[in-house]
Structure formats: structure tokens, C-alpha cells
Protein backbone atom coordinates (compact mmCIF):
# COMPACT_ATOMS: atom_id res chain seq x y z
CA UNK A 1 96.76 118.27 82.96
CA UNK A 2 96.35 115.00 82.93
CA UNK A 3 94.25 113.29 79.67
CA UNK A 4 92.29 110.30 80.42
CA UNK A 5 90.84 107.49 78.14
CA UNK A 6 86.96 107.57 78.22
CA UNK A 7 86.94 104.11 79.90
CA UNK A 8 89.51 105.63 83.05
CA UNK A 9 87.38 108.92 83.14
CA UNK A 10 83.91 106.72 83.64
CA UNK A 11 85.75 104.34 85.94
CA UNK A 12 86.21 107.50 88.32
CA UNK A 13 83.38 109.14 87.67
CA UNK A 14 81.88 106.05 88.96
CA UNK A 15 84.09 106.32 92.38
CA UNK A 16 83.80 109.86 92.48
CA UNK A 17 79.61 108.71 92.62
CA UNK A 18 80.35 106.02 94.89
CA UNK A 19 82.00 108.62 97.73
CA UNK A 20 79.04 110.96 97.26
CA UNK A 21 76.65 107.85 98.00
CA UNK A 22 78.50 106.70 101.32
CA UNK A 23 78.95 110.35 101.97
CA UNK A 24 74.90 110.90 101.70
CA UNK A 25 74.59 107.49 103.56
CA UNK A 26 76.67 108.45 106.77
CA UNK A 27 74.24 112.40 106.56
CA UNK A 28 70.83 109.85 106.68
CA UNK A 29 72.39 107.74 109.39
CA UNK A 30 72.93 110.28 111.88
CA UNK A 31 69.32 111.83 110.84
CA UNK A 32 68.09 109.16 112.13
CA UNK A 33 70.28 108.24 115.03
CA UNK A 34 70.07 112.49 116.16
CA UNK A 35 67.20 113.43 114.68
CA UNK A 36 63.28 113.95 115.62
CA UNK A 37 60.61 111.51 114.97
CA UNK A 38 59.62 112.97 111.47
CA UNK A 39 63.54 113.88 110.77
CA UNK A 40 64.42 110.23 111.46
CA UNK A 41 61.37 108.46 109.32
CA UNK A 42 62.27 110.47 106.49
CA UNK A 43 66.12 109.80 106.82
CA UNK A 44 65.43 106.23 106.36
CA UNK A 45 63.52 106.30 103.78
CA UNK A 46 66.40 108.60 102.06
CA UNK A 47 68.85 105.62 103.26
CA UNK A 48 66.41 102.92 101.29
CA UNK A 49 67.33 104.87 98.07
CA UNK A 50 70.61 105.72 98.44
CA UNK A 51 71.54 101.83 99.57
CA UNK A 52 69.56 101.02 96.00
CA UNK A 53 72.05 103.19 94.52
CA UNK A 54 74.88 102.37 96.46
CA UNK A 55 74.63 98.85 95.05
CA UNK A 56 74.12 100.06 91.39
CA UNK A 57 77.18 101.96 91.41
CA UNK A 58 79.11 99.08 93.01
CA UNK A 59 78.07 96.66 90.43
CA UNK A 60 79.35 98.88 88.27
CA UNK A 61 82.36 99.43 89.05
CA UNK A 62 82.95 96.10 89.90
CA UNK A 63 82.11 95.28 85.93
CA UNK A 64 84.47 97.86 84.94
CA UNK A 65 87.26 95.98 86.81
CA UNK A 66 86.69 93.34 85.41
CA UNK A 67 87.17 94.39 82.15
CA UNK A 68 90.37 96.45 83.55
CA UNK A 69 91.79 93.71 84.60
CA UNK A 70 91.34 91.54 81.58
CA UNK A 71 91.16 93.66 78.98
CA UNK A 72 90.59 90.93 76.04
CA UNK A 73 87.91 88.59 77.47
CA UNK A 74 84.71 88.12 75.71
CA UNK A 75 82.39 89.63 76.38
CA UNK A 76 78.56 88.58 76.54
CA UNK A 77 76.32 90.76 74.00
């Protein structure tokens, strides 16, 4: 098994979040594309949130390569 460094398990955690997002997004998408009037109305609402978190997750992750990829720049506190 491999061990991971907290900042490499949070890193994936974060992708592992990010899959279950686009996952969710693609479910809403064809709600609405497939779905009945009331099916489809609530599926894009659903799609509203998940796009909010979508973008969270991403700016996230794009932070944390950042700091992967230069490991000794300052930071701002």
C-alpha cells in the first residue's frame, strides 16, 4: 500500500471530487435533455449548483498546483 503525504492525499481527494462533479453534471444534463417538464426544471437547477461547485473544486486544485509545482514560493498570508 501505497503512503501518501497529506498534501498528495488532498490533491486527489480534490480530483477524486472533481470526477464526481462532472459525473453528477453529465446525470443533470441528460435530465434535462430526456426528461419531463418538472424532471428537466429541477435538473437545471441541480446543474446551477453543481457548476458552483465545479468551479470551487477547480480553483482548488489549480492552487494546489501551483504550489506543486513550486514548492518554495511565498506565499500570501
Amino acid at each position: 500500500m501505497e503512503t501518501l503525504d497529506p498534501q498528495e492525499a488532498a490533491y486527489r481527494a480534490l480530483h477524486g471530487e472533481r470526477e464526481a462533479l462532472e459525473q453528477a453534471l453529465t446525470l443533470a444534463q441528460q435530465r434535462q435533455r430526456f426528461g419531463d417538464d418538472a424532471d428537466s426544471e429541477a435538473a437545471r437547477e441541480s446543474e446551477a449548483e453543481l457548476l458552483k461547485d465545479l468551479d470551487r473544486v477547480m480553483t482548488l486544485i489549480r492552487a494546489a498546483e501551483i504550489r506543486r509545482s513550486q514548492p518554495k514560493a511565498r506565499r500570501w498570508q
